[in-house]
N, C-alpha and C. Protein backbone atom coordinates (compact mmCIF):
# COMPACT_ATOMS: atom_id res chain seq x y z
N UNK A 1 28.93 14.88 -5.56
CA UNK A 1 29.33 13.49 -5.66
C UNK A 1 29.43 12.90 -4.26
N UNK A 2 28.74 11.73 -4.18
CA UNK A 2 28.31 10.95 -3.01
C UNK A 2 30.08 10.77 -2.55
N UNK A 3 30.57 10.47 -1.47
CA UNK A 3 31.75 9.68 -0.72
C UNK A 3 31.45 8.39 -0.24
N UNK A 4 31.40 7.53 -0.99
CA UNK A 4 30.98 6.09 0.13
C UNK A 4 32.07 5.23 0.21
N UNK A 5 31.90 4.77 1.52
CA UNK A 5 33.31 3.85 1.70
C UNK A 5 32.76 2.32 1.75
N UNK A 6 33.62 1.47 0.63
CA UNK A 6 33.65 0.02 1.14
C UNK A 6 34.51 -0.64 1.81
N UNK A 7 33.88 -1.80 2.77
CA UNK A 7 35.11 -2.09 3.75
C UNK A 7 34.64 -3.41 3.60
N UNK A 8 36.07 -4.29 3.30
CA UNK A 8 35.77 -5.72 2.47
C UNK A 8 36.38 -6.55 4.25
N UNK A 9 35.96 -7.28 5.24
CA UNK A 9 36.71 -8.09 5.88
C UNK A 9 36.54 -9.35 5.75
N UNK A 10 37.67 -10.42 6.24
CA UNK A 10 37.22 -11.60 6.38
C UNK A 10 37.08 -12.58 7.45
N UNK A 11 36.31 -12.93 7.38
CA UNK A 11 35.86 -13.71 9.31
C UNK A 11 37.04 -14.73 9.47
N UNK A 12 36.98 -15.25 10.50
CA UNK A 12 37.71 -16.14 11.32
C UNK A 12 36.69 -17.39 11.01
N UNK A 13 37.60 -18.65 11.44
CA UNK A 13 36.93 -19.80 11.90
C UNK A 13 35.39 -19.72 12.62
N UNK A 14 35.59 -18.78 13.29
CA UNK A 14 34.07 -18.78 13.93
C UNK A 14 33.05 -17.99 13.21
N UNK A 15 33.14 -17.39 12.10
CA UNK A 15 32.42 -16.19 11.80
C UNK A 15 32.34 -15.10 12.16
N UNK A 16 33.90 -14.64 12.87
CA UNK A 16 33.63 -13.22 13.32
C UNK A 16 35.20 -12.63 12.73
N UNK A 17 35.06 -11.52 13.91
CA UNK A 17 36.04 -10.49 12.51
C UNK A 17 37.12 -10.15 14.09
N UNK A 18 38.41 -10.51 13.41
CA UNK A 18 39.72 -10.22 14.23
C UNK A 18 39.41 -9.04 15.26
N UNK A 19 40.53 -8.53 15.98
CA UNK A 19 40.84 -7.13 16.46
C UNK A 19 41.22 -5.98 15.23
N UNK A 20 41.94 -6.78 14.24
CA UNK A 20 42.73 -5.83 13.16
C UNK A 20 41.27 -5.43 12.64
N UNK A 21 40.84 -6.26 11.85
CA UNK A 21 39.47 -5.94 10.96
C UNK A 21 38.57 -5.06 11.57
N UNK A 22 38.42 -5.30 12.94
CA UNK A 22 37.52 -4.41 13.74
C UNK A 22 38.19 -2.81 13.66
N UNK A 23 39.16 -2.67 14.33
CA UNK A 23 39.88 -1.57 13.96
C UNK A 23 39.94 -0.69 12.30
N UNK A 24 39.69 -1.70 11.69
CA UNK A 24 39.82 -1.20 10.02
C UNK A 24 38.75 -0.53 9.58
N UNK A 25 37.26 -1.13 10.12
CA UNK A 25 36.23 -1.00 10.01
C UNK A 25 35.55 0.04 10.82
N UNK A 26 36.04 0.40 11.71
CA UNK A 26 36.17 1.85 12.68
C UNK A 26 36.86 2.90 12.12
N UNK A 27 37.62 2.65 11.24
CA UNK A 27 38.64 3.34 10.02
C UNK A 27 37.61 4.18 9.48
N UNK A 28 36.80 2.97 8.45
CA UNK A 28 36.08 2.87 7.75
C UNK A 28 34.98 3.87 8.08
N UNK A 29 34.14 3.91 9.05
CA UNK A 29 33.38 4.48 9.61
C UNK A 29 33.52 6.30 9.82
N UNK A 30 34.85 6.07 10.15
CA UNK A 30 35.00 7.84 10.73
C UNK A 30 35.74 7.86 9.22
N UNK A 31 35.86 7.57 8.55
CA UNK A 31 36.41 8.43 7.12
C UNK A 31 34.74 8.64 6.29
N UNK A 32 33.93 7.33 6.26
CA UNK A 32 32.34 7.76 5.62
C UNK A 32 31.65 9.12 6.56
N UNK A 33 32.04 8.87 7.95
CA UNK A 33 31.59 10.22 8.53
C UNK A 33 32.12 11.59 8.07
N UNK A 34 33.35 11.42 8.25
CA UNK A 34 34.24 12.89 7.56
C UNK A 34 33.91 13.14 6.31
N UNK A 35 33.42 12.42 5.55
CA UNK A 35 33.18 13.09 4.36
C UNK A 35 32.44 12.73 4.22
N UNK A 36 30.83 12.45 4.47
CA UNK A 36 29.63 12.84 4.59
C UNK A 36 29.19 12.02 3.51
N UNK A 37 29.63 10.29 3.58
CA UNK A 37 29.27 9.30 2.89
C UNK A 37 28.57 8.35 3.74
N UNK A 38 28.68 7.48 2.99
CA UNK A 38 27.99 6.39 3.73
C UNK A 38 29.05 4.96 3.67
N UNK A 39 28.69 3.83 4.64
CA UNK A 39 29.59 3.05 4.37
C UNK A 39 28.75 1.54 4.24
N UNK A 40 29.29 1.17 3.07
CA UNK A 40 28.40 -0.99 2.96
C UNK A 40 30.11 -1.10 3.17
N UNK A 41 29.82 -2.35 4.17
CA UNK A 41 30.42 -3.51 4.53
C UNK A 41 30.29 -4.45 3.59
N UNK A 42 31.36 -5.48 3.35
CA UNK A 42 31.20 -6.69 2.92
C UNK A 42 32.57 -7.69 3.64
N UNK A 43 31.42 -8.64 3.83
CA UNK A 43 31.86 -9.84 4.57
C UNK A 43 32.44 -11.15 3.75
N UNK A 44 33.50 -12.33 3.99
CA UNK A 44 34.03 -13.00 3.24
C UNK A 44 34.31 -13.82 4.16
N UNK A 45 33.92 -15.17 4.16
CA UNK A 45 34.59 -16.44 5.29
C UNK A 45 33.40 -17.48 4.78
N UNK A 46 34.01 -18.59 5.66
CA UNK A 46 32.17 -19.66 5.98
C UNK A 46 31.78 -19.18 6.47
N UNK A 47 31.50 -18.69 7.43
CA UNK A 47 30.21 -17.90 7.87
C UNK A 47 30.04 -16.55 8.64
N UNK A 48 29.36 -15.88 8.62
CA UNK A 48 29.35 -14.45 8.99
C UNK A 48 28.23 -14.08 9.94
N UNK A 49 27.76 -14.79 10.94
CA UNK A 49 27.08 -15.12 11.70
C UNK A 49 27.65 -14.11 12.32
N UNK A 50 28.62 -14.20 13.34
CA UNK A 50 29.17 -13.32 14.56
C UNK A 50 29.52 -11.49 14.21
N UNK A 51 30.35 -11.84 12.52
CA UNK A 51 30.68 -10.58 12.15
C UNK A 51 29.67 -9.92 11.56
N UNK A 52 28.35 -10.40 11.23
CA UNK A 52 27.46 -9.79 10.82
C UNK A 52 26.59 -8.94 11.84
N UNK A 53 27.09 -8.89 13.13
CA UNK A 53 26.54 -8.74 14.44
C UNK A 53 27.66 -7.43 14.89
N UNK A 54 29.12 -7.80 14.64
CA UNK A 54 29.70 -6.82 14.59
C UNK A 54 29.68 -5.48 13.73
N UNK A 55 29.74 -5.95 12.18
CA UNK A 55 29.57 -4.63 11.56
C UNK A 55 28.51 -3.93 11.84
N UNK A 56 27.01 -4.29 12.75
CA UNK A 56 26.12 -3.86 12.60
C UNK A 56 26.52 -2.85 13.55
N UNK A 57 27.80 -2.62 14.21
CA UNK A 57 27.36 -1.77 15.08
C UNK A 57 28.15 -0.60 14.82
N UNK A 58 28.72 -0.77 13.19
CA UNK A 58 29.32 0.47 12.86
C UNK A 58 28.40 0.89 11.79
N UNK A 59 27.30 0.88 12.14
CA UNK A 59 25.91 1.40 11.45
C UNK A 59 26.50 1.51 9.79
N UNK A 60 27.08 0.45 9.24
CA UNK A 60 27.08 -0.02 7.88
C UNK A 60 25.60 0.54 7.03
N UNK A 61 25.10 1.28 6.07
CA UNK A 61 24.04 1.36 5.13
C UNK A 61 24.06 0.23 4.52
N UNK A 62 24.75 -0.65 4.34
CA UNK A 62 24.52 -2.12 3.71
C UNK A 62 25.78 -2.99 4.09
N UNK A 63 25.14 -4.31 4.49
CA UNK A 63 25.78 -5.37 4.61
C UNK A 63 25.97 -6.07 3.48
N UNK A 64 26.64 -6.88 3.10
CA UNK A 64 27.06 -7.86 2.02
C UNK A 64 27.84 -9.44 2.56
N UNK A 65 27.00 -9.99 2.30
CA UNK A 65 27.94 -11.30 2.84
C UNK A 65 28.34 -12.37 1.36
N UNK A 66 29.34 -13.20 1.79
CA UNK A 66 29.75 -14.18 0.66
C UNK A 66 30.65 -15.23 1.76
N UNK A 67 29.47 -16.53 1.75
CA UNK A 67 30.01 -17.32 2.75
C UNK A 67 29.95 -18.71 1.92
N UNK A 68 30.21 -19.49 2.58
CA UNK A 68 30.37 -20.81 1.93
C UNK A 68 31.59 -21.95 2.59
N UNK A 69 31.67 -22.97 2.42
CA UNK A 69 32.59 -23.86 2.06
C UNK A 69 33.94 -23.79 1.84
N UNK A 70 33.80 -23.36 1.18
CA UNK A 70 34.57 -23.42 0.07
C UNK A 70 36.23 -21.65 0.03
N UNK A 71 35.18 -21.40 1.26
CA UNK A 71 35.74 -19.62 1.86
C UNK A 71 36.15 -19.52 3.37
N UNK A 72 35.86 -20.83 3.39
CA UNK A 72 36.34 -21.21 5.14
C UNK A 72 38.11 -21.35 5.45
N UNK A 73 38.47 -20.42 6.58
CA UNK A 73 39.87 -20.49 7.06
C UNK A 73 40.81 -21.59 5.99
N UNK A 74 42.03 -21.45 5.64
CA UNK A 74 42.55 -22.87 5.09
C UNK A 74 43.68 -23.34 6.57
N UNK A 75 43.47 -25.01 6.12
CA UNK A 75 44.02 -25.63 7.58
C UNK A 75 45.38 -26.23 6.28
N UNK A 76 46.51 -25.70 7.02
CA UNK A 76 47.66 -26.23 6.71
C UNK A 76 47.53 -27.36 5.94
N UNK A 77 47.20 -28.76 6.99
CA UNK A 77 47.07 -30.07 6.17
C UNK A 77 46.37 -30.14 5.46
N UNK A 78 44.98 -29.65 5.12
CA UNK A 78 44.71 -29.92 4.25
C UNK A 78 44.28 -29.43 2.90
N UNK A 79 45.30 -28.82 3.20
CA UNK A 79 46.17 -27.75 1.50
C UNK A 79 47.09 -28.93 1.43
N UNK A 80 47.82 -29.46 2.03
CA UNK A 80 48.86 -30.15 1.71
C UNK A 80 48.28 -31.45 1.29
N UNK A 81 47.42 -32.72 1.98
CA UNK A 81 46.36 -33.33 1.34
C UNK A 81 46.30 -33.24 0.29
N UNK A 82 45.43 -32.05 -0.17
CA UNK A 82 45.00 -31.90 -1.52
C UNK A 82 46.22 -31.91 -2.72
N UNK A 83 46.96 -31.83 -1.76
CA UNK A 83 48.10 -31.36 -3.35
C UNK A 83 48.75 -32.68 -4.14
């Protein structure tokens, strides 16, 4: 039985991925190594431009992105706006 690890993060305002997430995802990496899996990433924000550049360098077997609008940072005001 395969070991594969998924590692779900979510970008920042800019499309990239915190210090924490980075760290998580280095987690991620040496646990698919130790047990002789593999690891897909998946990405979550507006855009994944920057972090898609990052996970690449924890040699992810698959990327996954889910970007949009609608998945972008929320800004205080305008949660409150809307309400």
């Amino acid at each position: 039985m395969a070991n594969n690890v998924l590692w779900i993060g979510f970008t920042d305002a800019n499309g990239s991925l915190d210090k924490p997430s980075l760290e998580a995802l280095t987690a991620a990496r040496t646990i698919a190594d130790g047990t002789g899996g593999t690891l897909t990433a998946g990405l979550v924000g507006g855009s994944a431009d920057g972090a898609s550049t990052q996970v690449g360098g924890a040699a992810a077997t698959q990327v996954l992105a889910v970007t949009g609008d609608a998945l972008t940072a929320a800004r205080y005001a305008t949660d409150v706006a809307a309400c």
